[in-house]
ModelCIF file with pLDDT and N, C-alpha, C, O atoms, coordinates in Angstrom:
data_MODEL
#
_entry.id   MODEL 
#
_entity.id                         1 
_entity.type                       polymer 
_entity.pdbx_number_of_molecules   1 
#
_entity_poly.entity_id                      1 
_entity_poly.type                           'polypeptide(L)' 
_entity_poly.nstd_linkage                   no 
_entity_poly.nstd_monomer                   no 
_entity_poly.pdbx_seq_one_letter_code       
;(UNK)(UNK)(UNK)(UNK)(UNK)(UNK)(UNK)(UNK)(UNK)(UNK)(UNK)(UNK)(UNK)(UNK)(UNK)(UNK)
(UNK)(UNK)(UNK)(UNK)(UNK)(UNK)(UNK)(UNK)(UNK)(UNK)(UNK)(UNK)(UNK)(UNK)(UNK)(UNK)
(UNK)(UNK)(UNK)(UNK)(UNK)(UNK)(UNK)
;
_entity_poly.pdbx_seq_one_letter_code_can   XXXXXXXXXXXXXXXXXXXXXXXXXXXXXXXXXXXXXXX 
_entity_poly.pdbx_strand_id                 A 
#
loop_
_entity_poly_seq.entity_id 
_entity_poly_seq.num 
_entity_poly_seq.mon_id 
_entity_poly_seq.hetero 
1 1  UNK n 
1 2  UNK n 
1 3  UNK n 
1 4  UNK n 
1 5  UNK n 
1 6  UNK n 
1 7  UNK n 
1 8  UNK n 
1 9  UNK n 
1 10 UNK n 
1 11 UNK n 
1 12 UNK n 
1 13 UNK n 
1 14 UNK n 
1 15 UNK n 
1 16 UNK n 
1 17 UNK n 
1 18 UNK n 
1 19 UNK n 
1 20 UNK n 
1 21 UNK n 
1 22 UNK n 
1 23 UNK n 
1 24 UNK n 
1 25 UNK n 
1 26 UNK n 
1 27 UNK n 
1 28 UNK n 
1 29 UNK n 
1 30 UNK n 
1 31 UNK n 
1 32 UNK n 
1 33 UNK n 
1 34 UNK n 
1 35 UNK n 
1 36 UNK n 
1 37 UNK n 
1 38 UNK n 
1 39 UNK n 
#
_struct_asym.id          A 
_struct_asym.entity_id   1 
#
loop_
_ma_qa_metric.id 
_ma_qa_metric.mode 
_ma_qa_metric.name 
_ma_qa_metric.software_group_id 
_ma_qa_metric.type 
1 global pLDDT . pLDDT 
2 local  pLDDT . pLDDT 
#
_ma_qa_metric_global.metric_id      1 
_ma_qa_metric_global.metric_value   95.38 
_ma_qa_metric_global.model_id       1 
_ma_qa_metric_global.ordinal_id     1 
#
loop_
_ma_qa_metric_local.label_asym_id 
_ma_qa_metric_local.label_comp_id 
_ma_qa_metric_local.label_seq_id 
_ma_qa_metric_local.metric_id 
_ma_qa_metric_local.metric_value 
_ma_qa_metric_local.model_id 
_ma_qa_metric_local.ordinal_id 
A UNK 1  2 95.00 1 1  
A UNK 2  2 96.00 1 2  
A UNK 3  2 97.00 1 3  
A UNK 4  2 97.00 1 4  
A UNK 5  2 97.00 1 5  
A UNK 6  2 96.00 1 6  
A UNK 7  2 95.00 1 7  
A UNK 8  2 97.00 1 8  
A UNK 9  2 97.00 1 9  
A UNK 10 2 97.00 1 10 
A UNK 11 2 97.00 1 11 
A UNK 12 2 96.00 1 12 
A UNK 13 2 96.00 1 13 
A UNK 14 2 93.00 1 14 
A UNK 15 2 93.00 1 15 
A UNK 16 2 94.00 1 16 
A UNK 17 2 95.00 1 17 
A UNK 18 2 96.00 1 18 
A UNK 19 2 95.00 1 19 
A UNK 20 2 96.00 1 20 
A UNK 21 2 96.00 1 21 
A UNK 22 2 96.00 1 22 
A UNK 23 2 96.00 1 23 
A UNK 24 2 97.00 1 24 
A UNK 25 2 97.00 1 25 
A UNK 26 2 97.00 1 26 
A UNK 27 2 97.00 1 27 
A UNK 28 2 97.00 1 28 
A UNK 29 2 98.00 1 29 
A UNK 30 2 97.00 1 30 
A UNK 31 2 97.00 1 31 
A UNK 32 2 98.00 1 32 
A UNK 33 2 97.00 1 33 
A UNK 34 2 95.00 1 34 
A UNK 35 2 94.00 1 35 
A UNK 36 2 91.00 1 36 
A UNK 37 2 88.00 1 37 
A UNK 38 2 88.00 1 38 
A UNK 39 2 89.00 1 39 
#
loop_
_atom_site.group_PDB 
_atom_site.id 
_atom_site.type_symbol 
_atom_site.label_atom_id 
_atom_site.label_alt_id 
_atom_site.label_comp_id 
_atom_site.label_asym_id 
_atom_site.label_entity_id 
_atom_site.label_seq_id 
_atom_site.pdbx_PDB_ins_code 
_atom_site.Cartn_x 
_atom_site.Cartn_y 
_atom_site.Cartn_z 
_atom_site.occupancy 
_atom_site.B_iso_or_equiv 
_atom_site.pdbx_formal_charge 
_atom_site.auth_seq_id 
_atom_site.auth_comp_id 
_atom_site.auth_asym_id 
_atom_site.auth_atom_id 
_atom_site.pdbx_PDB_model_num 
ATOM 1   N N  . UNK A 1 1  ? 129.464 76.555 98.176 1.00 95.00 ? 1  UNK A N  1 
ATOM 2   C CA . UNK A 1 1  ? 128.404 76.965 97.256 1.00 95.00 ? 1  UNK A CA 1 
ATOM 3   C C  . UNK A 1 1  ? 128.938 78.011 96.285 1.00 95.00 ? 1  UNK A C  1 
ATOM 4   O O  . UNK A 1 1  ? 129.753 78.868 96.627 1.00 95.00 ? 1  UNK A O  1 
ATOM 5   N N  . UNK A 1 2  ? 128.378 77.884 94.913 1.00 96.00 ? 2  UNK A N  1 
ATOM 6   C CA . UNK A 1 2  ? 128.988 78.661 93.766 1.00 96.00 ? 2  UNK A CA 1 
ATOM 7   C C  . UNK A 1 2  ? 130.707 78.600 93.389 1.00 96.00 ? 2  UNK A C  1 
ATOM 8   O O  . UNK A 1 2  ? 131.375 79.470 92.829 1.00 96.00 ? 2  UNK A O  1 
ATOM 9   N N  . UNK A 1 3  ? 130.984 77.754 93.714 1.00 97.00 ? 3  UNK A N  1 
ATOM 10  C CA . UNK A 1 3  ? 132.263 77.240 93.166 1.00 97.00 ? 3  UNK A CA 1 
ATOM 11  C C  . UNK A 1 3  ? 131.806 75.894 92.148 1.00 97.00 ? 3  UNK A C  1 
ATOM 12  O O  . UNK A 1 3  ? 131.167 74.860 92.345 1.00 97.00 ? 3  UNK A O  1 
ATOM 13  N N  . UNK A 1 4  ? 132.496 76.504 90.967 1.00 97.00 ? 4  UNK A N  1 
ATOM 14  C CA . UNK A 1 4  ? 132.568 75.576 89.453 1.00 97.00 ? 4  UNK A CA 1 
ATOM 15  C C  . UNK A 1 4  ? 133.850 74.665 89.080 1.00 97.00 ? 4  UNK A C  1 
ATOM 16  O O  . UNK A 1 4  ? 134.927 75.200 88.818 1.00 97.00 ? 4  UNK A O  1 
ATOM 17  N N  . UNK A 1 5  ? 133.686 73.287 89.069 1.00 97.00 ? 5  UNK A N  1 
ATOM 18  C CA . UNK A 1 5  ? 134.982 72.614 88.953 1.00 97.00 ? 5  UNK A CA 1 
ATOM 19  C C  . UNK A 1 5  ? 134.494 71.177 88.246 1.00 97.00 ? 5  UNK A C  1 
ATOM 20  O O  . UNK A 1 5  ? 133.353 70.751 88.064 1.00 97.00 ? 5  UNK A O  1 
ATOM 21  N N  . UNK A 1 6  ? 135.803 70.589 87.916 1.00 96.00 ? 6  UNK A N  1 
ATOM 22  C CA . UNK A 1 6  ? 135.754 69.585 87.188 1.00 96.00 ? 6  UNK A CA 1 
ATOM 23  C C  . UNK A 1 6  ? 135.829 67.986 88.250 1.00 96.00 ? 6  UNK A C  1 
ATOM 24  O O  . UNK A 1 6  ? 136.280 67.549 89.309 1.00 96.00 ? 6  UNK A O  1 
ATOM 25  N N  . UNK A 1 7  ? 135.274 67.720 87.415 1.00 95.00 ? 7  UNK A N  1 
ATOM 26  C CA . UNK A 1 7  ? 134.609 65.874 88.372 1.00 95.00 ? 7  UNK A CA 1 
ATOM 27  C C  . UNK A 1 7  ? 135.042 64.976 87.413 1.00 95.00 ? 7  UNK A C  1 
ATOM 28  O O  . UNK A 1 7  ? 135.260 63.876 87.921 1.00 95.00 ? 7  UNK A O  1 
ATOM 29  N N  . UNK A 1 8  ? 135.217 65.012 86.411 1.00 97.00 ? 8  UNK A N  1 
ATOM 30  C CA . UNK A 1 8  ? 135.616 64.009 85.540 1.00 97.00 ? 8  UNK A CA 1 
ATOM 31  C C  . UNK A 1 8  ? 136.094 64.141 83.902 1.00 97.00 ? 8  UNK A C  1 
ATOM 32  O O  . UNK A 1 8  ? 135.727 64.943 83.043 1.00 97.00 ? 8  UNK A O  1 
ATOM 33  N N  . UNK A 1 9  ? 136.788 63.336 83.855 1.00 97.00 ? 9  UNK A N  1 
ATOM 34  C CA . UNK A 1 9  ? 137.967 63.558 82.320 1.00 97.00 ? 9  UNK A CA 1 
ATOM 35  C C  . UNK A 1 9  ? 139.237 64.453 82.105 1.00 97.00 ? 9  UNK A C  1 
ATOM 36  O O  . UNK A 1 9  ? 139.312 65.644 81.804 1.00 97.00 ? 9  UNK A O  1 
ATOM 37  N N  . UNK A 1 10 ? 139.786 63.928 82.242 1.00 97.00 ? 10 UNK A N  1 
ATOM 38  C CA . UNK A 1 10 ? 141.475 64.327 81.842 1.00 97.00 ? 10 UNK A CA 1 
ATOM 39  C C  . UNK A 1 10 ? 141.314 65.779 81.202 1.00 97.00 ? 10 UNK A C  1 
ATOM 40  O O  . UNK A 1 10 ? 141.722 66.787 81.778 1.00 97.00 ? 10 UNK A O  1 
ATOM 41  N N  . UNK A 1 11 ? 140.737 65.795 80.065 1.00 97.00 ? 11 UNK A N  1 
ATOM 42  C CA . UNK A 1 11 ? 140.370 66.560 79.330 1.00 97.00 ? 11 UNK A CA 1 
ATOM 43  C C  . UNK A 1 11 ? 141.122 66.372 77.937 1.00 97.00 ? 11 UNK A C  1 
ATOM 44  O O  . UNK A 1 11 ? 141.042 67.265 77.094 1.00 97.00 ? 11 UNK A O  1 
ATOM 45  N N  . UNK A 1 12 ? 141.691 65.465 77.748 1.00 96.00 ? 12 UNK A N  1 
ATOM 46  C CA . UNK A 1 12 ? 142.329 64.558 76.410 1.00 96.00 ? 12 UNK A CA 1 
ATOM 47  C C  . UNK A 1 12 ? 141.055 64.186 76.114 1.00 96.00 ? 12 UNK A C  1 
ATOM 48  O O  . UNK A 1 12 ? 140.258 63.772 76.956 1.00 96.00 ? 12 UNK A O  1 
ATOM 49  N N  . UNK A 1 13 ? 140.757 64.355 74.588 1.00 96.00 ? 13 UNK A N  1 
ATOM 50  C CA . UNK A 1 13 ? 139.478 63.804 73.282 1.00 96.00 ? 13 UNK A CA 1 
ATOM 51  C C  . UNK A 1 13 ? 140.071 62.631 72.689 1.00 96.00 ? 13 UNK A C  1 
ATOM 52  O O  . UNK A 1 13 ? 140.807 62.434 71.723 1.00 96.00 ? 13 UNK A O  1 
ATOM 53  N N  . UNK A 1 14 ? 139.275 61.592 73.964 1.00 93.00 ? 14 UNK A N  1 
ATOM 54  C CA . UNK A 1 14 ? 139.260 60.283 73.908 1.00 93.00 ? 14 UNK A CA 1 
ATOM 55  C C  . UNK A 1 14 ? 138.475 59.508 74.367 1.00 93.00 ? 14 UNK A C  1 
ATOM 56  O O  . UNK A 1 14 ? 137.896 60.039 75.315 1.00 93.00 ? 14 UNK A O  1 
ATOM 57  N N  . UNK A 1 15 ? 137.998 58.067 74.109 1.00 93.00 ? 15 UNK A N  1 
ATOM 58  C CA . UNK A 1 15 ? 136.950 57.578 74.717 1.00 93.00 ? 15 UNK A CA 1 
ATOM 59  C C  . UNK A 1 15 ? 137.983 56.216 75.608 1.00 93.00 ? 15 UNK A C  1 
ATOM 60  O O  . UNK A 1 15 ? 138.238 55.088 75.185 1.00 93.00 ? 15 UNK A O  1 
ATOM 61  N N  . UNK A 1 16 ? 138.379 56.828 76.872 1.00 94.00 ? 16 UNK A N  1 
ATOM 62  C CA . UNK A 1 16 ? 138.287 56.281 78.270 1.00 94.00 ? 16 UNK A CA 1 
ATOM 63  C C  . UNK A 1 16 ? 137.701 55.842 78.954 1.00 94.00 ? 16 UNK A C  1 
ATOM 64  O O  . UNK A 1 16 ? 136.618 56.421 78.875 1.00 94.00 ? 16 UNK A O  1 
ATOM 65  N N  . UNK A 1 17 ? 137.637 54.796 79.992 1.00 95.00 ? 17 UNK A N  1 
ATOM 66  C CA . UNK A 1 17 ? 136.961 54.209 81.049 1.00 95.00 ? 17 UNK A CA 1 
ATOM 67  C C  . UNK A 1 17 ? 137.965 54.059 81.893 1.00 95.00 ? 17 UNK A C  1 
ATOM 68  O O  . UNK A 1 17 ? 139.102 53.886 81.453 1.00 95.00 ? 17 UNK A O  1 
ATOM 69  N N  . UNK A 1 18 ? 137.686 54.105 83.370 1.00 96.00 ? 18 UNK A N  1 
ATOM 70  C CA . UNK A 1 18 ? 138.779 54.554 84.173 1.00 96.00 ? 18 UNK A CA 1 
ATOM 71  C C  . UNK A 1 18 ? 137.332 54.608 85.223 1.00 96.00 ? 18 UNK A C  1 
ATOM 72  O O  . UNK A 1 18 ? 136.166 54.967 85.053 1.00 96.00 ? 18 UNK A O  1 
ATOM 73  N N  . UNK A 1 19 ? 138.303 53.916 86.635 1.00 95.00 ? 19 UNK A N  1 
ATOM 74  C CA . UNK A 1 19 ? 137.531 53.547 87.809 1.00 95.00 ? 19 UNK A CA 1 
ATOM 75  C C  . UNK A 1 19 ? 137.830 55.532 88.517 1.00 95.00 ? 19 UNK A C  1 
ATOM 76  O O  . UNK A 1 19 ? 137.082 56.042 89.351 1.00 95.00 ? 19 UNK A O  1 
ATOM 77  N N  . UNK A 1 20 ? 138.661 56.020 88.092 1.00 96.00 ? 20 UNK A N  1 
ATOM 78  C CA . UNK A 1 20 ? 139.118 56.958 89.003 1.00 96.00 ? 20 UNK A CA 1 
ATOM 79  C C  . UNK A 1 20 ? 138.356 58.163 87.691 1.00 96.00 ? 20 UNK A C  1 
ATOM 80  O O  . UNK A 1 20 ? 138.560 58.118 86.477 1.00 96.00 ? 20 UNK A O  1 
ATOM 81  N N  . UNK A 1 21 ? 137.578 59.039 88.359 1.00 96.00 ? 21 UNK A N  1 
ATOM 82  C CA . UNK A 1 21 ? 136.993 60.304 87.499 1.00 96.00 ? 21 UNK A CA 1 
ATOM 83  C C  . UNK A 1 21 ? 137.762 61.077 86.151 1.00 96.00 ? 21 UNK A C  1 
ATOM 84  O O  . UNK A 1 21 ? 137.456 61.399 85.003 1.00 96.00 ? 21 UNK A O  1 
ATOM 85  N N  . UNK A 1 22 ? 139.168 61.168 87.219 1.00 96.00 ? 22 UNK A N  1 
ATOM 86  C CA . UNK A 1 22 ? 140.310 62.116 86.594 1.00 96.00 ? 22 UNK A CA 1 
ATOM 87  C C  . UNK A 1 22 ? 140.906 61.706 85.634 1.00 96.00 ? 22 UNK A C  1 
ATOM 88  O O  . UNK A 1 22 ? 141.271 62.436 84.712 1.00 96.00 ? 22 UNK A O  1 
ATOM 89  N N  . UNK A 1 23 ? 141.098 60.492 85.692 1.00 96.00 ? 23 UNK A N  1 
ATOM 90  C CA . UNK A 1 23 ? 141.813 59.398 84.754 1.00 96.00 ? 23 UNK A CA 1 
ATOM 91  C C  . UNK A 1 23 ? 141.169 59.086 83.386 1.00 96.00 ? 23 UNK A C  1 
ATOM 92  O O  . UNK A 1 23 ? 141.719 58.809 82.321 1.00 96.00 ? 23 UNK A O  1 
ATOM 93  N N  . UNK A 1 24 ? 139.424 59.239 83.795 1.00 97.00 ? 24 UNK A N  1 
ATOM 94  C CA . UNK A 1 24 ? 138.807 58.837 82.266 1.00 97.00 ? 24 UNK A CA 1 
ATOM 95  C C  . UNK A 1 24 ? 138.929 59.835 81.372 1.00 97.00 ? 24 UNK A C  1 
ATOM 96  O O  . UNK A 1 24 ? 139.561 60.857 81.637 1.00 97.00 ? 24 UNK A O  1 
ATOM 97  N N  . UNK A 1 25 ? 138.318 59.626 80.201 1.00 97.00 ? 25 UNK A N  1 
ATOM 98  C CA . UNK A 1 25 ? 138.701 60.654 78.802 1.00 97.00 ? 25 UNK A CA 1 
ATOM 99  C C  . UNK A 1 25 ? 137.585 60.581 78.370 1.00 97.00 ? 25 UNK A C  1 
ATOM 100 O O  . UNK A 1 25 ? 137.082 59.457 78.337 1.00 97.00 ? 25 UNK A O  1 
ATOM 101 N N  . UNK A 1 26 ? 136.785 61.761 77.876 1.00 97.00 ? 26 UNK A N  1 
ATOM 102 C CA . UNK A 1 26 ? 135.693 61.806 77.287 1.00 97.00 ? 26 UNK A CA 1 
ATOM 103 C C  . UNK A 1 26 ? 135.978 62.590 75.541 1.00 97.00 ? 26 UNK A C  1 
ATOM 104 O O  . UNK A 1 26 ? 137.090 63.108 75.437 1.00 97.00 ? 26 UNK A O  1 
ATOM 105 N N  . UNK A 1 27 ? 135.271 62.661 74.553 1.00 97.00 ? 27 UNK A N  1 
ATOM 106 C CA . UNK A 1 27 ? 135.267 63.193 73.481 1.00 97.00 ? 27 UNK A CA 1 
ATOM 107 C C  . UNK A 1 27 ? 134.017 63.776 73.029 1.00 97.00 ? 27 UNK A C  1 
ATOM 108 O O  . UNK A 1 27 ? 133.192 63.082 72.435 1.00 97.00 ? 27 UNK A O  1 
ATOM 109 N N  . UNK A 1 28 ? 133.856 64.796 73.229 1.00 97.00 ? 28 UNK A N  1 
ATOM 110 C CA . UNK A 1 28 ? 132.928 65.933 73.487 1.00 97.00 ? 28 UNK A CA 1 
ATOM 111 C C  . UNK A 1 28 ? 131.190 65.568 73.765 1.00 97.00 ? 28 UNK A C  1 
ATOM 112 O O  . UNK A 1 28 ? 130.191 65.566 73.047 1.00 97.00 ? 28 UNK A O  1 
ATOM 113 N N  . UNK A 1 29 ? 131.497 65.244 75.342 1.00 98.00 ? 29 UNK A N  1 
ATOM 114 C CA . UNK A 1 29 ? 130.444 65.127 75.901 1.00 98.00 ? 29 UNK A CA 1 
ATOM 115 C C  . UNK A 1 29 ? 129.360 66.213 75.638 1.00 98.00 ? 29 UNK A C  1 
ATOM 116 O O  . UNK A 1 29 ? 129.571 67.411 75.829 1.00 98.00 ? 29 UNK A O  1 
ATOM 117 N N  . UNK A 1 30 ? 127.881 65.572 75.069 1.00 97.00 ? 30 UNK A N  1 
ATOM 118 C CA . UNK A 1 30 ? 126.789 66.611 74.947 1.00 97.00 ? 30 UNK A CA 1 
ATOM 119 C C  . UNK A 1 30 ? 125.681 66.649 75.304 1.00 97.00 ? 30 UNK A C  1 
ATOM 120 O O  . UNK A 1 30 ? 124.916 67.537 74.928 1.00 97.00 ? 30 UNK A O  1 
ATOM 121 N N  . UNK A 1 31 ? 125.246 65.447 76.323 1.00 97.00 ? 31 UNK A N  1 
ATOM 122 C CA . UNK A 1 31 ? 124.057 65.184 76.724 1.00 97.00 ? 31 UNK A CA 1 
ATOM 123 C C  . UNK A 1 31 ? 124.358 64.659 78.303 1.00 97.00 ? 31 UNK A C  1 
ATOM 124 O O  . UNK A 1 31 ? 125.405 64.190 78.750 1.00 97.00 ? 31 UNK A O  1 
ATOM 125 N N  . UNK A 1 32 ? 123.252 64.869 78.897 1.00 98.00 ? 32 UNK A N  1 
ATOM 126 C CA . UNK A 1 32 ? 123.402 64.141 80.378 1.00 98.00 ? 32 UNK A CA 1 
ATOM 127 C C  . UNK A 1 32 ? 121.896 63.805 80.925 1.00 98.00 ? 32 UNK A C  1 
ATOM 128 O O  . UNK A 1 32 ? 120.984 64.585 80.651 1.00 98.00 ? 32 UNK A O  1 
ATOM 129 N N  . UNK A 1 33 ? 121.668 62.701 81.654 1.00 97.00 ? 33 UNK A N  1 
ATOM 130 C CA . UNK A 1 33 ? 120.645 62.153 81.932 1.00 97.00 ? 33 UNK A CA 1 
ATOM 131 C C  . UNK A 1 33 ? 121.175 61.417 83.594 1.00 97.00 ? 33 UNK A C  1 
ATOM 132 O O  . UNK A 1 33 ? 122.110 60.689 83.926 1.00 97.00 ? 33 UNK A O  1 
ATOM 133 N N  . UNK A 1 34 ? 120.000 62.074 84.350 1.00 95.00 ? 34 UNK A N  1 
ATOM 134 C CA . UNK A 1 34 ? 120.584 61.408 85.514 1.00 95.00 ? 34 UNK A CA 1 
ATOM 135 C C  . UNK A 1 34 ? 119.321 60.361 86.084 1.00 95.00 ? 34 UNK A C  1 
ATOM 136 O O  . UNK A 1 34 ? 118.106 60.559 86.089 1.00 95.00 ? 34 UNK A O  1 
ATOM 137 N N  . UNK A 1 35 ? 120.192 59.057 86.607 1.00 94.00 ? 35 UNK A N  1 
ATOM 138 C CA . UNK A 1 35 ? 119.678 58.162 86.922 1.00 94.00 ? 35 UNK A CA 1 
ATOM 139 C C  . UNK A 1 35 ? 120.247 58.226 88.679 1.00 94.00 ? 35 UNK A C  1 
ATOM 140 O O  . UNK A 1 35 ? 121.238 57.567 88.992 1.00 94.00 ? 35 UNK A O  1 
ATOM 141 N N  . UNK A 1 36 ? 119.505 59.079 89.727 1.00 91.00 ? 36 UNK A N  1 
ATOM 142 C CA . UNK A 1 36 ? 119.888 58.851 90.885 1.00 91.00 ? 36 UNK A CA 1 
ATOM 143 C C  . UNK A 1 36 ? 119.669 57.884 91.912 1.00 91.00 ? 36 UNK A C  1 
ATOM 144 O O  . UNK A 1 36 ? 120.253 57.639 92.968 1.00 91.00 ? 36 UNK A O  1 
ATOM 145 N N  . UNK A 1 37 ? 118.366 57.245 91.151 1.00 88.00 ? 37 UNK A N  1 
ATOM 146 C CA . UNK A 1 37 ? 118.206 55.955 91.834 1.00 88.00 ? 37 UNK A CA 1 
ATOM 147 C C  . UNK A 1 37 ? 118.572 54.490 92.009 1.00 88.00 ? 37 UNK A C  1 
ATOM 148 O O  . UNK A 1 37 ? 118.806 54.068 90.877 1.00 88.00 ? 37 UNK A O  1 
ATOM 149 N N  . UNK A 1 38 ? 118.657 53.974 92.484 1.00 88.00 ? 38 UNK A N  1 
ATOM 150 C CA . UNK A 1 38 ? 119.702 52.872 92.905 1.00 88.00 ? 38 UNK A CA 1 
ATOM 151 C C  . UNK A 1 38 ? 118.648 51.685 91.678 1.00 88.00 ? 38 UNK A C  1 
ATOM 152 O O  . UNK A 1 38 ? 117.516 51.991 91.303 1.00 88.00 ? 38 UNK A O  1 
ATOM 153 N N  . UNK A 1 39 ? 119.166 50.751 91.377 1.00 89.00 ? 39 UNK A N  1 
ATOM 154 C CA . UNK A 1 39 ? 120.551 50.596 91.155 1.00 89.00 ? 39 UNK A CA 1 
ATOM 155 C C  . UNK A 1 39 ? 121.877 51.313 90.130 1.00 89.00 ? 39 UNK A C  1 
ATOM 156 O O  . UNK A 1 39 ? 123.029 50.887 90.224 1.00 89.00 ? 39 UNK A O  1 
#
């Protein structure tokens, strides 16, 4: 608890897709919407 860390994107400003978090590339993510329900 209260530890801040990264879950996803290389951190290269790029638009990636990548099965693995670390691997994808985002280009300046600014919105988030969560869909926790299945499907």
């Amino acid at each position: 608890a209260g530890t801040c860390v990264r879950w996803a994107g290389s951190g290269s400003e790029e638009n990636r897709n990548n099965t693995y978090p670390h691997k994808a590339s985002f280009a300046q993510p600014s919105g988030l919407a969560l869909a926790a329900e299945e499907p």
